[in-house]
C-alpha atoms as a PDB file:
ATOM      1  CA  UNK A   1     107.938 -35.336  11.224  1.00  0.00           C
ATOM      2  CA  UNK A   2     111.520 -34.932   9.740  1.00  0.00           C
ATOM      3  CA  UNK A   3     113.921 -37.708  10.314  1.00  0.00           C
ATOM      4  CA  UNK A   4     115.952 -36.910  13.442  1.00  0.00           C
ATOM      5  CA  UNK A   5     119.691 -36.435  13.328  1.00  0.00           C
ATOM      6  CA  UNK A   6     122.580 -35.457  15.585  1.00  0.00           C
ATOM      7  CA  UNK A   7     122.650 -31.641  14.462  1.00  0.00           C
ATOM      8  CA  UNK A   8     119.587 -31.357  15.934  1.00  0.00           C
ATOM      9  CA  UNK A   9     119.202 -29.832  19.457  1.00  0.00           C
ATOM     10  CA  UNK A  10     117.806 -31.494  21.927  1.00  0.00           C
ATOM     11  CA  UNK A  11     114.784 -28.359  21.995  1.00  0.00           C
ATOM     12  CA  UNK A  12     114.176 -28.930  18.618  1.00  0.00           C
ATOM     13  CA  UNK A  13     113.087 -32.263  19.242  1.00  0.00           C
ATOM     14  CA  UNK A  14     110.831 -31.759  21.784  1.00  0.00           C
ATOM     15  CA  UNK A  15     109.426 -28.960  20.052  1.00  0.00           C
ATOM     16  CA  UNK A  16     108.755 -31.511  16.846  1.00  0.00           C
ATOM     17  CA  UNK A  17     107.540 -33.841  18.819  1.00  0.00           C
ATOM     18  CA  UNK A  18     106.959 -33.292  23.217  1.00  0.00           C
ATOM     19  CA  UNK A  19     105.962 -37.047  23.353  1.00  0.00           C
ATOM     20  CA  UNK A  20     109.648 -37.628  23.058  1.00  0.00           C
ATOM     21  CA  UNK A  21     110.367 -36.323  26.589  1.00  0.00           C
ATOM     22  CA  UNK A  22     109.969 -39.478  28.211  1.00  0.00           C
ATOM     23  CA  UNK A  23     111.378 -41.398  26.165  1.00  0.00           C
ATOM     24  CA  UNK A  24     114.634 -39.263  25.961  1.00  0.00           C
ATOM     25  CA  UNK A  25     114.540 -39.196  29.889  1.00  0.00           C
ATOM     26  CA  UNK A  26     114.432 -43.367  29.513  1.00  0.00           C
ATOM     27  CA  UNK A  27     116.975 -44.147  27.444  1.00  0.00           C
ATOM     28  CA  UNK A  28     119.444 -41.698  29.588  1.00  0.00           C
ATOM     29  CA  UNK A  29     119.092 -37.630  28.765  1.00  0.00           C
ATOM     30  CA  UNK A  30     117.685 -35.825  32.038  1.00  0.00           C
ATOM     31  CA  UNK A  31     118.262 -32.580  30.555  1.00  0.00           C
ATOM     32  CA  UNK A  32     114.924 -32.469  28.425  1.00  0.00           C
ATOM     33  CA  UNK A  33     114.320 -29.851  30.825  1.00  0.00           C
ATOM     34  CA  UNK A  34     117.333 -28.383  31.485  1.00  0.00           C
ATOM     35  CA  UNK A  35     117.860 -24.592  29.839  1.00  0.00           C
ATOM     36  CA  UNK A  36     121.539 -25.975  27.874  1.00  0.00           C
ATOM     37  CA  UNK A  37     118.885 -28.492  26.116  1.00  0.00           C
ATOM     38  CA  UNK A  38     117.929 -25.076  23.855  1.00  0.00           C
ATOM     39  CA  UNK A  39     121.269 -24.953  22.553  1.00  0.00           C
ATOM     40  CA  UNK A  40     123.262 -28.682  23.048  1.00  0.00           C
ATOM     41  CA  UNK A  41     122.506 -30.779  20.030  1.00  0.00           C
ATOM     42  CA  UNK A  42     121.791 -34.421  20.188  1.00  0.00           C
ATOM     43  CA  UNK A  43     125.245 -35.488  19.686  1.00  0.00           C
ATOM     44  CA  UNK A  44     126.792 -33.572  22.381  1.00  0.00           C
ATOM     45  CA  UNK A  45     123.884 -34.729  24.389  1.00  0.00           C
ATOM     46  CA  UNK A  46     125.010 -38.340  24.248  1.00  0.00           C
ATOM     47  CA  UNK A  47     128.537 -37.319  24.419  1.00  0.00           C
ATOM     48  CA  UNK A  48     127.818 -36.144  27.812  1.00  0.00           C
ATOM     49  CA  UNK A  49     126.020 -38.701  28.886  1.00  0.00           C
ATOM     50  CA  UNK A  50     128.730 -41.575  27.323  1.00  0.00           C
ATOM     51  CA  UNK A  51     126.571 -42.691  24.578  1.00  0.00           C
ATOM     52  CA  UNK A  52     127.033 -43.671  21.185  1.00  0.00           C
ATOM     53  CA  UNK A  53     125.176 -40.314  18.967  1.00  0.00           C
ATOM     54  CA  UNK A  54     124.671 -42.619  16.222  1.00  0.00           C
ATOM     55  CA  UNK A  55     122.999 -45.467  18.094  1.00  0.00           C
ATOM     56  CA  UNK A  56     120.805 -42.992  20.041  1.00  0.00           C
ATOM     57  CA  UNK A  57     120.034 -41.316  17.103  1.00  0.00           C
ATOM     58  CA  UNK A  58     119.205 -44.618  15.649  1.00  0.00           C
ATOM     59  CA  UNK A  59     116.859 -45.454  17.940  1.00  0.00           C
ATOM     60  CA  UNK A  60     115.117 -41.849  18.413  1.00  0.00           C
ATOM     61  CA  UNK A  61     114.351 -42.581  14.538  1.00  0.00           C
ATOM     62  CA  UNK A  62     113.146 -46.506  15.257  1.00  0.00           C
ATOM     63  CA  UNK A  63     110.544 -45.541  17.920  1.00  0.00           C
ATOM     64  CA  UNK A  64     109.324 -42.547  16.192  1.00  0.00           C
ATOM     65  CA  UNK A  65     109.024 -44.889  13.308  1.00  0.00           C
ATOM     66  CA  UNK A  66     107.253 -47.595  15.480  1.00  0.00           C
ATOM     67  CA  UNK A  67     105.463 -44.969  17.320  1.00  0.00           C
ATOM     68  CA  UNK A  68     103.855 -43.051  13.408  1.00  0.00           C
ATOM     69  CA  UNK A  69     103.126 -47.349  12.156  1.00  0.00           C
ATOM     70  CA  UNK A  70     100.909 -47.738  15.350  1.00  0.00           C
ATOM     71  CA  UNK A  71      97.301 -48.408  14.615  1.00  0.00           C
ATOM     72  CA  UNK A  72      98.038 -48.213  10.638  1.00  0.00           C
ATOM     73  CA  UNK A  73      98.285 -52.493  10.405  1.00  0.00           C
ATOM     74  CA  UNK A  74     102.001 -51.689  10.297  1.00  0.00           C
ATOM     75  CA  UNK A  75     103.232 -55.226  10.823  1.00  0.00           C
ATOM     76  CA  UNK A  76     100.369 -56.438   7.799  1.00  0.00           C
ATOM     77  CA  UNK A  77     101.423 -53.825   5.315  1.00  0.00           C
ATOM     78  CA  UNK A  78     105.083 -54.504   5.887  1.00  0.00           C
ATOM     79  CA  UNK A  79     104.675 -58.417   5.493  1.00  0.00           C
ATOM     80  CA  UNK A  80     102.270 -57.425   2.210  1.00  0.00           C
ATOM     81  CA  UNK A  81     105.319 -54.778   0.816  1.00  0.00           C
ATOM     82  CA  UNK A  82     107.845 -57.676   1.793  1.00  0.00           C
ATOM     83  CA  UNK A  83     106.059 -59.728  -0.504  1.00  0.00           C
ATOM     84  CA  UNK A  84     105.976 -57.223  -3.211  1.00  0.00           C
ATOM     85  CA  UNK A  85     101.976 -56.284  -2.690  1.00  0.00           C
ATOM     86  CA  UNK A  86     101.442 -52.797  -2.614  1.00  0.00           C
ATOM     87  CA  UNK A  87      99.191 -51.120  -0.420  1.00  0.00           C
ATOM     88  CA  UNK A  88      97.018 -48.081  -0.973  1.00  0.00           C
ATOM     89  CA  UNK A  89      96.627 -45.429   1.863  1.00  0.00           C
ATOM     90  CA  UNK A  90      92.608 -45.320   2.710  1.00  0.00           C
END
């Protein structure tokens, strides 16, 4: 997936990735749903909904991170890459 940014609609998204519905919903947009979701972009999104774009945009791209790392050993290869060990993909 394509890291997320505020020119992005909020259909767009959802059609990258539906998972995300939820977690939109959670941190504050109830309008996955809505029809004005096919044309509002993420920043005017949080606009309406008196939120930072750039934080929420932030964190759409930290959990989607988190969410891609699960079951890969993330937290092993990152210590291993922090001490400058690199590590082959199986």
């Amino acid at each position: 997936m394509k890291e997320i940014d505020k020119e992005m609609t909020i259909m767009e998204l959802l059609e990258e990735d539906a998972s995300l519905g939820p977690m939109l919903r959670e941190m504050g947009f109830g309008c996955t749903g809505c029809p004005m979701s096919q044309l509002e972009t993420l920043e005017m999104g949080a606009l309406g909904h008196g939120m930072d774009p750039d934080k929420v945009i932030e964190e759409i791209n930290k959990r989607l991170e988190e969410k891609n790392s699960n079951g890969k050993n993330s937290s092993l290869v990152k210590t291993l890459s922090e001490n400058g060990l690199e590590v082959e993909d199986e």
